[in-house]
PDB file of N, CA and C in Angstrom:
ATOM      1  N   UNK A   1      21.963  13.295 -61.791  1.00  0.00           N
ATOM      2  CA  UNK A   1      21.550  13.841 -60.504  1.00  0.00           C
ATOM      3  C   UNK A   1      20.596  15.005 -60.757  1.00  0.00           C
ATOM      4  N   UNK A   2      19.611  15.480 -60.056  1.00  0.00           N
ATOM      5  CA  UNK A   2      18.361  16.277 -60.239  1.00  0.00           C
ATOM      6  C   UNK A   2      19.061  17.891 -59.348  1.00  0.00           C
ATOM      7  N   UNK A   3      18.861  18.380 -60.460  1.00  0.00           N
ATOM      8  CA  UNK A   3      19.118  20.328 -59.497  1.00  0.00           C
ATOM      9  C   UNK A   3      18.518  20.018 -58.299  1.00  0.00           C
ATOM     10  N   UNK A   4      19.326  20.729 -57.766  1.00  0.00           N
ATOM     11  CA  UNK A   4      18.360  21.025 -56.001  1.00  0.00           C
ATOM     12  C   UNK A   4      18.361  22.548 -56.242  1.00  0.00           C
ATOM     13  N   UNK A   5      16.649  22.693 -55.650  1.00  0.00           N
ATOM     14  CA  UNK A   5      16.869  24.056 -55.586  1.00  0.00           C
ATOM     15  C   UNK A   5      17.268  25.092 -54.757  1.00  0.00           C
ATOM     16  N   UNK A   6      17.921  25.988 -55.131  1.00  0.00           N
ATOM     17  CA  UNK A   6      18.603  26.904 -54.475  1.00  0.00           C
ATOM     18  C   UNK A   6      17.979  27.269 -52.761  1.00  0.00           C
ATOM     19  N   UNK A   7      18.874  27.567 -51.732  1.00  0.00           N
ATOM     20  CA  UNK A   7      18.391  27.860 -50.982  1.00  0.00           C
ATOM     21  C   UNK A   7      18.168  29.439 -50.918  1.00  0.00           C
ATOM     22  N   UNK A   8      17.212  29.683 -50.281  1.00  0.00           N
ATOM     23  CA  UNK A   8      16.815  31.369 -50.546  1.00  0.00           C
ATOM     24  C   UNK A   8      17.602  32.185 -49.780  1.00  0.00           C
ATOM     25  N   UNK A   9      18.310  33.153 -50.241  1.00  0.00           N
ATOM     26  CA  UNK A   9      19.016  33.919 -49.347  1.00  0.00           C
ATOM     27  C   UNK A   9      18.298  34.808 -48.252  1.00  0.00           C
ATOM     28  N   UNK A  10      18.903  34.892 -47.369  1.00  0.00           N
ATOM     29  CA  UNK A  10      18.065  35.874 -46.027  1.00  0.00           C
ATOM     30  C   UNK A  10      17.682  36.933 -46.866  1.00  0.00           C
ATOM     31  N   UNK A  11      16.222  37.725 -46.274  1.00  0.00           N
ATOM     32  CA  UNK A  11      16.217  38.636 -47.457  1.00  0.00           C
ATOM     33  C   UNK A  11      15.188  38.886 -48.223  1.00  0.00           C
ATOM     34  N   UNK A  12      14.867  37.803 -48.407  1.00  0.00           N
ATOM     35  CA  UNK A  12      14.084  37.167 -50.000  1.00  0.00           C
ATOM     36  C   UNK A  12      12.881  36.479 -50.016  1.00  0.00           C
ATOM     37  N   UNK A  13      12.274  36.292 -48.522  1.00  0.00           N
ATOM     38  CA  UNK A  13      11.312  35.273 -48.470  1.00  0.00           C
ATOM     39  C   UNK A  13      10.603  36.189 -47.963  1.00  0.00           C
ATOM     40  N   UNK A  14       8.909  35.591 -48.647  1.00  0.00           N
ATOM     41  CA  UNK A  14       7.846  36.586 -48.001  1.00  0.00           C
ATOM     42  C   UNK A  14       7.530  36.598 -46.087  1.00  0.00           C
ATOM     43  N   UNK A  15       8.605  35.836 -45.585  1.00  0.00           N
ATOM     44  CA  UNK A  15       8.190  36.403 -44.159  1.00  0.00           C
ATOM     45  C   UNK A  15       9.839  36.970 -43.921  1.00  0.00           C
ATOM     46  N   UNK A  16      10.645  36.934 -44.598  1.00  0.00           N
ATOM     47  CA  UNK A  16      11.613  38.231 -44.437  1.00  0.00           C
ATOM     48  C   UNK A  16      10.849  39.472 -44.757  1.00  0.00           C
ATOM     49  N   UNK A  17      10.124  39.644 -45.938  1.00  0.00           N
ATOM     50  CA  UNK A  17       9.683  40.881 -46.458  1.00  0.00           C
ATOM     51  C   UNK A  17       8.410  41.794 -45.587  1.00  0.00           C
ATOM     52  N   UNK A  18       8.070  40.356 -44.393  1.00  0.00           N
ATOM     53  CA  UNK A  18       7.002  40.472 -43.492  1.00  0.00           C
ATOM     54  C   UNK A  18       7.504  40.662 -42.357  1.00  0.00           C
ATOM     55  N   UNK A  19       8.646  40.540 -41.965  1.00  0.00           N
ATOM     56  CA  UNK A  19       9.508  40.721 -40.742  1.00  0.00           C
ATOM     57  C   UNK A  19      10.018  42.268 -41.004  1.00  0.00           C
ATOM     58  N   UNK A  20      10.292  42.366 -42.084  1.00  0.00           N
ATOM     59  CA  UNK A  20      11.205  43.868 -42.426  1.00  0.00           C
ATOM     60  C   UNK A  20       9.694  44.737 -41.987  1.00  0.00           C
ATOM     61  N   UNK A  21       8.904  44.791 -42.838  1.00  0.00           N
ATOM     62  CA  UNK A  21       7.814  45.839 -42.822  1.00  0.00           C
ATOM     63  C   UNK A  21       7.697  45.549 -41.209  1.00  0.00           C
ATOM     64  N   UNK A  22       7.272  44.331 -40.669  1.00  0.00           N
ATOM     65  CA  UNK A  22       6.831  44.321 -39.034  1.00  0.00           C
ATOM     66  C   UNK A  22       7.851  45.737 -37.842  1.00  0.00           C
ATOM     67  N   UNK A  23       9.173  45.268 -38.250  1.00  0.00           N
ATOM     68  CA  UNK A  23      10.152  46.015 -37.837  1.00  0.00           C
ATOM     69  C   UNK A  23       9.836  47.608 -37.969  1.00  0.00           C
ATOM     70  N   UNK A  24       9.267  47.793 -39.199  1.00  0.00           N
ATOM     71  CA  UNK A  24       9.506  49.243 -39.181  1.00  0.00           C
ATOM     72  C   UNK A  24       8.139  49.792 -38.762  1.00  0.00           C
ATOM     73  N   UNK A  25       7.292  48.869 -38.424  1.00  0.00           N
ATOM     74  CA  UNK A  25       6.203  49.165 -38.315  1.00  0.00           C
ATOM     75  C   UNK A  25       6.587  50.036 -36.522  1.00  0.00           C
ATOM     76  N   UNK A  26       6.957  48.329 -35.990  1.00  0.00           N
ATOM     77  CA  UNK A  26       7.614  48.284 -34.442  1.00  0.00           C
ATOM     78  C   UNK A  26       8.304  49.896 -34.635  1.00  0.00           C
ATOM     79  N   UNK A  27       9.274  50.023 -35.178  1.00  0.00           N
ATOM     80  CA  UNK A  27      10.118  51.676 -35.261  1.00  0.00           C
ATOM     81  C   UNK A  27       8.587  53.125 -35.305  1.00  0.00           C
ATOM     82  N   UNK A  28       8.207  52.805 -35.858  1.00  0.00           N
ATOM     83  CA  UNK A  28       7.134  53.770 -35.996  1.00  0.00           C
ATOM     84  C   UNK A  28       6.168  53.858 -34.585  1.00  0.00           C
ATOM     85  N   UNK A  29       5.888  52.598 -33.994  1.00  0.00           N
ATOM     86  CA  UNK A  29       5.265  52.861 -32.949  1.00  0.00           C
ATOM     87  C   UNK A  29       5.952  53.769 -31.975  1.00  0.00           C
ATOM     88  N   UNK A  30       7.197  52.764 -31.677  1.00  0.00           N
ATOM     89  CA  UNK A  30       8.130  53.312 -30.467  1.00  0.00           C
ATOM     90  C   UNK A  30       8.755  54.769 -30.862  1.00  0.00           C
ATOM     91  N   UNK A  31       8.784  55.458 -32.206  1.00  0.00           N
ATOM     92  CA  UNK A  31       8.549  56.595 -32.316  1.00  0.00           C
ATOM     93  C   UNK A  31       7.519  57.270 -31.708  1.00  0.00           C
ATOM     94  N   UNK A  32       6.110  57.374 -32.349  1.00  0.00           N
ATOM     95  CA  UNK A  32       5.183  58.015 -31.671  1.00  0.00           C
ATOM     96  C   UNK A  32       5.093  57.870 -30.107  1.00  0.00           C
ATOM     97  N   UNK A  33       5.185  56.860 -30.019  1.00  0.00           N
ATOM     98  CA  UNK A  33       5.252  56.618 -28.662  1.00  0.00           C
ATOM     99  C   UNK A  33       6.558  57.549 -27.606  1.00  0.00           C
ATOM    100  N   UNK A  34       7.710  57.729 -27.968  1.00  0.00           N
ATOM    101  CA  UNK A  34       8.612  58.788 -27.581  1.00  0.00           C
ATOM    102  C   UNK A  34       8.311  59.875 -27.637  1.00  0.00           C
ATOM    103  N   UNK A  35       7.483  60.138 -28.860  1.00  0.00           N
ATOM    104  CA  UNK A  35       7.179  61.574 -29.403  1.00  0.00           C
ATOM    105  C   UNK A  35       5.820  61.860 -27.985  1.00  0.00           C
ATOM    106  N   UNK A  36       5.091  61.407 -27.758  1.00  0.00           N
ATOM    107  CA  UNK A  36       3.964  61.288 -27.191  1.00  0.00           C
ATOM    108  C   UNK A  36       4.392  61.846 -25.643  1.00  0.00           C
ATOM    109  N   UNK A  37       5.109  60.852 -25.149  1.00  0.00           N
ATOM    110  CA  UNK A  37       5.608  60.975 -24.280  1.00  0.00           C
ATOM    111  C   UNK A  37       6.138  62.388 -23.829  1.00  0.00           C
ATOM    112  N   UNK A  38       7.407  62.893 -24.597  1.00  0.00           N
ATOM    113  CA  UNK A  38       7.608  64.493 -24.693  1.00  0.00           C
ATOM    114  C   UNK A  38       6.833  65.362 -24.333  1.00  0.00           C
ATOM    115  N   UNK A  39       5.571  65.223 -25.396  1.00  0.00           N
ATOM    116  CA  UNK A  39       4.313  66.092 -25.386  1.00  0.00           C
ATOM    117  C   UNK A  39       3.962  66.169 -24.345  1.00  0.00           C
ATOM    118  N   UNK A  40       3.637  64.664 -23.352  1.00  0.00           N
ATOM    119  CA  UNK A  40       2.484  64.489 -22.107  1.00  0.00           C
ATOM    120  C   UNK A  40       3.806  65.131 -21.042  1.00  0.00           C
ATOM    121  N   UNK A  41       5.174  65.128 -21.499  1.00  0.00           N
ATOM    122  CA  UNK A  41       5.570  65.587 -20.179  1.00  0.00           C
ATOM    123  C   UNK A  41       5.764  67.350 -20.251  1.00  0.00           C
ATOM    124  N   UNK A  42       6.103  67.659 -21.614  1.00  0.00           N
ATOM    125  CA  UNK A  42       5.743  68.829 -21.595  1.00  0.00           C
ATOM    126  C   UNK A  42       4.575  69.769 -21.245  1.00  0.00           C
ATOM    127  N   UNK A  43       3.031  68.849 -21.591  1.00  0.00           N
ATOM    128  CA  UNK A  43       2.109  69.427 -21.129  1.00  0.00           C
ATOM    129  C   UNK A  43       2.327  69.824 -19.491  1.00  0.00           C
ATOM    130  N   UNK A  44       2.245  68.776 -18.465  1.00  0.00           N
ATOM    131  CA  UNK A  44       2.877  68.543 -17.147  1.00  0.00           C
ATOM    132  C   UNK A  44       3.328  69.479 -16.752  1.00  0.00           C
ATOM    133  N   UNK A  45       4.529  69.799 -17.165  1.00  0.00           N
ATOM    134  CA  UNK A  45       5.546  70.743 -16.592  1.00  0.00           C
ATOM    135  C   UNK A  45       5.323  72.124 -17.031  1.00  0.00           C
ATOM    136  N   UNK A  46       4.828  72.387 -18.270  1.00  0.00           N
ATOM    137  CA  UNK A  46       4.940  74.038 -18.449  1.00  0.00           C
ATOM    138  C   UNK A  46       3.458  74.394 -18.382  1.00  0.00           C
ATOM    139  N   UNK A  47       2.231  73.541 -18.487  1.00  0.00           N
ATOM    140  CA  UNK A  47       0.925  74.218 -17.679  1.00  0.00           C
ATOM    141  C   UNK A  47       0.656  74.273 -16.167  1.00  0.00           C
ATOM    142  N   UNK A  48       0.652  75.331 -15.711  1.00  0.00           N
ATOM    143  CA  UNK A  48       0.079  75.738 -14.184  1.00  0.00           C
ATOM    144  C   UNK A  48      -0.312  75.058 -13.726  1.00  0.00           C
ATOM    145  N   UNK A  49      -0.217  74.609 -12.479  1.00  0.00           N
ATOM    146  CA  UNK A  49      -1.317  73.689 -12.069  1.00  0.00           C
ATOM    147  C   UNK A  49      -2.755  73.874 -11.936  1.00  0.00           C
ATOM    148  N   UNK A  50      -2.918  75.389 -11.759  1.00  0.00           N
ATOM    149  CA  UNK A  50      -4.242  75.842 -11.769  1.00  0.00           C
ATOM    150  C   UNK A  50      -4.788  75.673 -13.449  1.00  0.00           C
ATOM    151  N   UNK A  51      -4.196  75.599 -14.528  1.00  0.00           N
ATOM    152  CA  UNK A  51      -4.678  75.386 -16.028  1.00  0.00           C
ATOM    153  C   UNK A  51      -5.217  74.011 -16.253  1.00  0.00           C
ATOM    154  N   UNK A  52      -4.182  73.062 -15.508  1.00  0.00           N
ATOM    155  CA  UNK A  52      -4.426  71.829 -15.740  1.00  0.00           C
ATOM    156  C   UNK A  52      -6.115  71.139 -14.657  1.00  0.00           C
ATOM    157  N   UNK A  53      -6.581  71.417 -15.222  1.00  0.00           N
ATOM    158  CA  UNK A  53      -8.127  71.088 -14.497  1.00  0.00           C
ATOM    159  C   UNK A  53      -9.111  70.662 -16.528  1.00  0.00           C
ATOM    160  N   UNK A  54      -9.901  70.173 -15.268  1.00  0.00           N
ATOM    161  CA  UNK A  54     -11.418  70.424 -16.360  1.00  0.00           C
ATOM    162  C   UNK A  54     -10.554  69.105 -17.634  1.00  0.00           C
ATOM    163  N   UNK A  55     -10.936  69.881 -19.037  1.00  0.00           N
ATOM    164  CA  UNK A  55     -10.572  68.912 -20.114  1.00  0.00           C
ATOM    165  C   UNK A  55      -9.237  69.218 -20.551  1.00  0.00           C
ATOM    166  N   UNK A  56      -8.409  70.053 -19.713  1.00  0.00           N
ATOM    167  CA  UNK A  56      -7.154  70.224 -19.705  1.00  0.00           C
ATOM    168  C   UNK A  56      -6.350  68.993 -18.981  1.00  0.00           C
ATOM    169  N   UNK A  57      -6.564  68.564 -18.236  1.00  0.00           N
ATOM    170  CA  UNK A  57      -6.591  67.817 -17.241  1.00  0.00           C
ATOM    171  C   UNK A  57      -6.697  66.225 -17.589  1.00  0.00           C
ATOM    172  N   UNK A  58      -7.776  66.059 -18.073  1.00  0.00           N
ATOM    173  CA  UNK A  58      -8.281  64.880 -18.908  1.00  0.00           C
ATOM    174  C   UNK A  58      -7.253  64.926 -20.082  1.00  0.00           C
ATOM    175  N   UNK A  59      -7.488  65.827 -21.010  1.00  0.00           N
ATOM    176  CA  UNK A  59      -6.049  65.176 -21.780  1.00  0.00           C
ATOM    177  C   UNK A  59      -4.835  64.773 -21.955  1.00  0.00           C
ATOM    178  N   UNK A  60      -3.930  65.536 -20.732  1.00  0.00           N
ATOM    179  CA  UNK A  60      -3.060  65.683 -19.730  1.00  0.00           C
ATOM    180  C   UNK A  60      -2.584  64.286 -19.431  1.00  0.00           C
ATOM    181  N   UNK A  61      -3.952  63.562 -19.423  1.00  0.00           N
ATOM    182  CA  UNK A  61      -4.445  61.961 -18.888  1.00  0.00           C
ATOM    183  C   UNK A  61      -4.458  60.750 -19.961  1.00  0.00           C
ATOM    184  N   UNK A  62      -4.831  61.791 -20.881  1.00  0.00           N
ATOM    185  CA  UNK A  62      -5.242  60.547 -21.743  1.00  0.00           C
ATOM    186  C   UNK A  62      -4.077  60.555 -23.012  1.00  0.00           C
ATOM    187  N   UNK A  63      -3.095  61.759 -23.190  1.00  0.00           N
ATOM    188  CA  UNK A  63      -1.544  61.702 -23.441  1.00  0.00           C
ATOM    189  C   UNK A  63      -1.107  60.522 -22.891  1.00  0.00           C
ATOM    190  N   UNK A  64      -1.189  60.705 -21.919  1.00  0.00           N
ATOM    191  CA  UNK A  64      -0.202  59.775 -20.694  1.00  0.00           C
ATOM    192  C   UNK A  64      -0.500  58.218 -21.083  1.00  0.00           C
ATOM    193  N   UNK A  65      -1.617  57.720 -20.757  1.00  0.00           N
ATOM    194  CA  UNK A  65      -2.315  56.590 -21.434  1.00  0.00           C
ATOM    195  C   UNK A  65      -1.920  56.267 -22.499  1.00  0.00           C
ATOM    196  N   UNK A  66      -2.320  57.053 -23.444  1.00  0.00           N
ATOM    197  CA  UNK A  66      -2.103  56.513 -24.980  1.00  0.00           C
ATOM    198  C   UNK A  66      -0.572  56.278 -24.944  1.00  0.00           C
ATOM    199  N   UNK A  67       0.296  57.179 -24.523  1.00  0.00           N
ATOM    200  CA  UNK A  67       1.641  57.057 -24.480  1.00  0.00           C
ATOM    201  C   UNK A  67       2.441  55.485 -23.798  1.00  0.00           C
ATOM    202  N   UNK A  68       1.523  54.934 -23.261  1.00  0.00           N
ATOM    203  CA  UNK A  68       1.853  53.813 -22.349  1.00  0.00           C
ATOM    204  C   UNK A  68       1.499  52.745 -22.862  1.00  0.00           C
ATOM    205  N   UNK A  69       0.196  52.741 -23.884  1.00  0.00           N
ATOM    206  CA  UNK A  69      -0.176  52.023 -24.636  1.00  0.00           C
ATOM    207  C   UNK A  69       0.459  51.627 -25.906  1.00  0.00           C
ATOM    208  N   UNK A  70       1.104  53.200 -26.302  1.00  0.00           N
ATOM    209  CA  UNK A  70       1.769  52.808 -27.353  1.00  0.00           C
ATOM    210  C   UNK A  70       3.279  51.890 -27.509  1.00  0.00           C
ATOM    211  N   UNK A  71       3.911  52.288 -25.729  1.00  0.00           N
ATOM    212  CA  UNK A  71       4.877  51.818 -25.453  1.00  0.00           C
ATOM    213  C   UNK A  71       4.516  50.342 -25.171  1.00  0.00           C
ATOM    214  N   UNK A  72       3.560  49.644 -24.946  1.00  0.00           N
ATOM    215  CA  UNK A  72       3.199  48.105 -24.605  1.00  0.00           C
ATOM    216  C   UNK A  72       3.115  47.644 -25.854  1.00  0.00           C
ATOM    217  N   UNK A  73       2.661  48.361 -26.834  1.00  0.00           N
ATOM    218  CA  UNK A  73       2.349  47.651 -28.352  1.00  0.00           C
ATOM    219  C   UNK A  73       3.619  47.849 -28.882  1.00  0.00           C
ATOM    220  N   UNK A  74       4.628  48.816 -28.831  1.00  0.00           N
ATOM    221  CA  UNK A  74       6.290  48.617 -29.212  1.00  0.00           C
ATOM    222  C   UNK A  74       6.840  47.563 -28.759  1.00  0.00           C
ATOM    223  N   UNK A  75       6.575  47.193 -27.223  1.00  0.00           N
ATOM    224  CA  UNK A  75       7.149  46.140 -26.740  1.00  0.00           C
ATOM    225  C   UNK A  75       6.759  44.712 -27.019  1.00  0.00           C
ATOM    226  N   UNK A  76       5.202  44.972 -27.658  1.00  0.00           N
ATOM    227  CA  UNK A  76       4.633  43.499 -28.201  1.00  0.00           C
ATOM    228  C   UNK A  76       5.497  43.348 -29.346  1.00  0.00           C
ATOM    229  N   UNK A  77       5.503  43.905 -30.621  1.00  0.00           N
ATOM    230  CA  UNK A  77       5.869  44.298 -31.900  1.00  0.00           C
ATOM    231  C   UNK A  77       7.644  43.280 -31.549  1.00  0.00           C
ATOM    232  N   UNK A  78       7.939  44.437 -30.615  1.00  0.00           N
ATOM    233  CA  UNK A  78       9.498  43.715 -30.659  1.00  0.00           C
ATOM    234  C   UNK A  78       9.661  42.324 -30.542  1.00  0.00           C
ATOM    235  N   UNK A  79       8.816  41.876 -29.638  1.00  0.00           N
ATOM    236  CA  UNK A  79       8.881  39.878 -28.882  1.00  0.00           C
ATOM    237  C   UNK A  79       8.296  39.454 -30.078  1.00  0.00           C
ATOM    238  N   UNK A  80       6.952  39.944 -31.384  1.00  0.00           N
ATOM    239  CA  UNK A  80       6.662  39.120 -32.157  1.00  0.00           C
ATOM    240  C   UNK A  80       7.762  39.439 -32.753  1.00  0.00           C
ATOM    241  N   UNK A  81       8.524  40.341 -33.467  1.00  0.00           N
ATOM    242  CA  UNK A  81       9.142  40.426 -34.128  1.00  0.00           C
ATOM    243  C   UNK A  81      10.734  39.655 -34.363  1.00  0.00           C
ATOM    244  N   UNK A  82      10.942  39.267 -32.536  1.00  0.00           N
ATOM    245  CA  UNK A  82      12.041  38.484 -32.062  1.00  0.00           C
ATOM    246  C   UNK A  82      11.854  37.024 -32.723  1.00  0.00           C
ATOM    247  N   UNK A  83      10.133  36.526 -31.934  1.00  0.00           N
ATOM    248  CA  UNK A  83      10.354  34.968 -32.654  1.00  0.00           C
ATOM    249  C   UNK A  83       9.558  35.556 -33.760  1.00  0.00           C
ATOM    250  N   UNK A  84       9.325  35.547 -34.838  1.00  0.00           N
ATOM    251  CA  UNK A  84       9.386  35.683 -35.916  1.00  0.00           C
ATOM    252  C   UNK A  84      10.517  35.526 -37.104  1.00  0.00           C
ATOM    253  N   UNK A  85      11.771  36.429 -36.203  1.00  0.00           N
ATOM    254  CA  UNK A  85      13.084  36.202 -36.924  1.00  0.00           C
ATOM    255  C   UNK A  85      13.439  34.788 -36.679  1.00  0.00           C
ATOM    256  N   UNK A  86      13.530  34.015 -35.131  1.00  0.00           N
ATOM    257  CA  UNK A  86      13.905  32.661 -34.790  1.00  0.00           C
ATOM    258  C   UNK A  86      13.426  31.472 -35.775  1.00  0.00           C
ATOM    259  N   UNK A  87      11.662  31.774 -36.165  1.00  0.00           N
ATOM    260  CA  UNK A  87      11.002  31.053 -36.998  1.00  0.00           C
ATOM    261  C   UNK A  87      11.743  30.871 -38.373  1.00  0.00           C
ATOM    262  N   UNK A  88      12.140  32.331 -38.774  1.00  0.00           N
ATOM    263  CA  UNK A  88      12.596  32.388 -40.012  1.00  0.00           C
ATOM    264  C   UNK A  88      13.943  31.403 -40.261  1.00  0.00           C
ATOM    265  N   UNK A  89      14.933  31.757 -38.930  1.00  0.00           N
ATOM    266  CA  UNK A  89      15.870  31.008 -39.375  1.00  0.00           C
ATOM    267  C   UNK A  89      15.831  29.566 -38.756  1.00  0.00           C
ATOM    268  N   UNK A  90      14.941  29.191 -38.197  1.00  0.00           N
ATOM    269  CA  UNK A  90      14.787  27.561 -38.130  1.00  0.00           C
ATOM    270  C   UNK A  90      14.385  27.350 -39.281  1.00  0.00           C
ATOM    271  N   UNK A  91      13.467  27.840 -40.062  1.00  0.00           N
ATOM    272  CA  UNK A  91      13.700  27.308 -41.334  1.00  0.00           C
ATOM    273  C   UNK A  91      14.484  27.532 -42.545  1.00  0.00           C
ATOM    274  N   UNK A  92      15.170  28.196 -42.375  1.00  0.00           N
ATOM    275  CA  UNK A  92      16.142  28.236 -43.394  1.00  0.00           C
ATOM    276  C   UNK A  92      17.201  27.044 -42.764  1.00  0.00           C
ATOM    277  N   UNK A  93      17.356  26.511 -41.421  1.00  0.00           N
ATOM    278  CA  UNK A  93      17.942  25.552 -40.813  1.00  0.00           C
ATOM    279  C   UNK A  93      17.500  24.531 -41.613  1.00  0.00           C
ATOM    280  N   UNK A  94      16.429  24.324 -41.695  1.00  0.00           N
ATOM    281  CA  UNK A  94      15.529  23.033 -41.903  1.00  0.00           C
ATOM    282  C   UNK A  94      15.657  22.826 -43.366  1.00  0.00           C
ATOM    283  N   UNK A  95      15.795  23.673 -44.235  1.00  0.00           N
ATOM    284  CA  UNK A  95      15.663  23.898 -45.763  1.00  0.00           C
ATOM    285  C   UNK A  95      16.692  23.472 -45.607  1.00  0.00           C
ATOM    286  N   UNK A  96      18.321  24.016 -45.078  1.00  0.00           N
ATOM    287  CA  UNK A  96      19.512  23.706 -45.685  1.00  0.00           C
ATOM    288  C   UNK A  96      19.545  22.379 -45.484  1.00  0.00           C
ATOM    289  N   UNK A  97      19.236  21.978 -44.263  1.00  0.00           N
ATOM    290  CA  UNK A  97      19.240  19.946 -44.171  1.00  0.00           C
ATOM    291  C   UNK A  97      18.616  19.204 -44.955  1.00  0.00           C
ATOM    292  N   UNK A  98      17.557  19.816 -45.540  1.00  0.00           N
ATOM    293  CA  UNK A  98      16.015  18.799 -46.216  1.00  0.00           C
ATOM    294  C   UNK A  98      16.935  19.350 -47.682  1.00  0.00           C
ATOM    295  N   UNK A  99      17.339  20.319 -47.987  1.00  0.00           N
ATOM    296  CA  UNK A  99      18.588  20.303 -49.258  1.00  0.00           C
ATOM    297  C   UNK A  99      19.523  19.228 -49.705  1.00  0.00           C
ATOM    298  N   UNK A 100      20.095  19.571 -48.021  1.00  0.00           N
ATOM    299  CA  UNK A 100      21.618  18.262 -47.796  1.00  0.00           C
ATOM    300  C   UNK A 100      20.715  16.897 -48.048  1.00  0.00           C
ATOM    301  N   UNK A 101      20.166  16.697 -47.588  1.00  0.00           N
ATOM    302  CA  UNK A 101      20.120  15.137 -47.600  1.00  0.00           C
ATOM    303  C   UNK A 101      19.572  14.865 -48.978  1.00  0.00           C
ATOM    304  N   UNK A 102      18.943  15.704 -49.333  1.00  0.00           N
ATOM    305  CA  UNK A 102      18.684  15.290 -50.975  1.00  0.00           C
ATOM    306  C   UNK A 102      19.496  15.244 -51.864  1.00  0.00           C
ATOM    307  N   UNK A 103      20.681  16.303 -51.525  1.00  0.00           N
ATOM    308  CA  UNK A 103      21.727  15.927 -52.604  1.00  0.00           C
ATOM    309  C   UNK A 103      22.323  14.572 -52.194  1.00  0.00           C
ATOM    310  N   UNK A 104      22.744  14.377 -50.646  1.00  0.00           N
ATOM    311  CA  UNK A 104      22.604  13.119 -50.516  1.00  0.00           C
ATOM    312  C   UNK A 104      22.125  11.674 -50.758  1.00  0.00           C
ATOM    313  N   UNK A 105      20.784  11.826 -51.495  1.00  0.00           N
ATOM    314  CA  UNK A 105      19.650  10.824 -51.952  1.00  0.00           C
ATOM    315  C   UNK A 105      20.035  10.950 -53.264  1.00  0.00           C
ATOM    316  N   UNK A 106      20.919  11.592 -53.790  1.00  0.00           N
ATOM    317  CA  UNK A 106      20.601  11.996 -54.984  1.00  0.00           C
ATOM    318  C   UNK A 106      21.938  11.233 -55.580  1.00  0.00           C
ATOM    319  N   UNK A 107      23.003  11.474 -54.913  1.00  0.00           N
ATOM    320  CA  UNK A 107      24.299  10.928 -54.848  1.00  0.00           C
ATOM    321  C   UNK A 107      24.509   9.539 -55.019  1.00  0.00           C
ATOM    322  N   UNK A 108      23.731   8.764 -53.787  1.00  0.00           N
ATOM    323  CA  UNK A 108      23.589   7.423 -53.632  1.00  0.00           C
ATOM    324  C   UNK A 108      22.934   6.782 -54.613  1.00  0.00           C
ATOM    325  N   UNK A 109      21.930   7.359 -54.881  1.00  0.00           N
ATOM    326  CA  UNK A 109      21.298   6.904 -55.999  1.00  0.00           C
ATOM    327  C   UNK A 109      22.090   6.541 -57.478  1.00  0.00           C
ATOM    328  N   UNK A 110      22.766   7.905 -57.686  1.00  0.00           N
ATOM    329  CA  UNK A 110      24.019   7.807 -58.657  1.00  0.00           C
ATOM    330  C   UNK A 110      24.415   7.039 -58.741  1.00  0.00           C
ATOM    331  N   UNK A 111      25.115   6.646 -57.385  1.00  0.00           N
ATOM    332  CA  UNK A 111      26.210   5.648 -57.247  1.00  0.00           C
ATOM    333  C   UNK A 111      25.568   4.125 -57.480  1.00  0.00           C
ATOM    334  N   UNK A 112      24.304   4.190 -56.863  1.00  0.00           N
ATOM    335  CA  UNK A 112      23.606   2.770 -56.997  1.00  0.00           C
ATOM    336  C   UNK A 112      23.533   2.248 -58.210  1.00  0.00           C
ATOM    337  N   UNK A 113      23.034   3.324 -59.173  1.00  0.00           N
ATOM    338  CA  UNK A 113      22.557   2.897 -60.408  1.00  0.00           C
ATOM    339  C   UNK A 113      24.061   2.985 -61.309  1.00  0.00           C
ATOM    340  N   UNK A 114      24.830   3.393 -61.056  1.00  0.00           N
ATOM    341  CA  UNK A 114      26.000   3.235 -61.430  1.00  0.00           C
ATOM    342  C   UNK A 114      26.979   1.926 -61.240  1.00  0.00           C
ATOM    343  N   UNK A 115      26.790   1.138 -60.036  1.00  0.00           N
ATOM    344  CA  UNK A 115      27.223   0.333 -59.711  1.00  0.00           C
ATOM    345  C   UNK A 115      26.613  -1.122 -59.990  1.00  0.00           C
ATOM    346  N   UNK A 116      25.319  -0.748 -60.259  1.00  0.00           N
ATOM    347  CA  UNK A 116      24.420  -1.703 -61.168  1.00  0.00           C
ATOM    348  C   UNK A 116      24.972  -1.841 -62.451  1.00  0.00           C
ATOM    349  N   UNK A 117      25.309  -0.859 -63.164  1.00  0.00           N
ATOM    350  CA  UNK A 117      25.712  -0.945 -64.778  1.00  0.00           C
ATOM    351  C   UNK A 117      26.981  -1.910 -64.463  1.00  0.00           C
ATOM    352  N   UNK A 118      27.804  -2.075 -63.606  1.00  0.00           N
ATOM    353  CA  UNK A 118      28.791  -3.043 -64.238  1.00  0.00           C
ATOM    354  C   UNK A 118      28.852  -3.835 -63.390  1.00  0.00           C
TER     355      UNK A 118
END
């Protein structure tokens, strides 16, 4: 009967190692993105309203923005990152069957050529 080769443990495959980095990537956004947020509401609340004008004002704005942006690209990150994992383990689904049946093929075969000898 012929080795089958091992199935890869979760973990170990270059789109686990591409899912992990994706993840922390996703963590890093939705960080800044919290962090951002803070800032734009702190600006808000503790400048005057009379300060907040001109390019005070505009940045005030464009905090806010970027902060919203960053929160849409956390939320992309997460859904690729969701099917990404699904992908991963349909195929490790698919590996363990396309495994099975080979040891299966592999078996019969045994037996065939075994049952030929006598």
């Amino acid at each position: 009967m012929a080795a089958q080769p091992p199935t890869v443990p979760r973990g170990k495959t270059s789109l686990d190692k591409t899912l992990k980095k994706s993840e922390e990537v996703a963590a890093d956004v939705q960080r800044a993105s919290d962090n951002l947020a803070v800032v734009n509401t702190v600006l808000e609340q503790e400048l005057p309203d009379e300060v907040q004008v001109g390019e005070v004002a505009q940045a005030i704005e464009q905090t806010g923005q970027l902060e919203q942006k960053l929160a849409k690209s956390a939320e992309k990150l997460a859904e690729v990152n969701a099917a990404l994992s699904e992908e991963i383990e349909k195929r490790r689904e698919v590996t363990a069957e396309r495994d099975e049946s080979q040891a299966l093929a592999e078996e019969l075969k045994a037996r065939i050529r075994s049952d030929n000898k006598h």
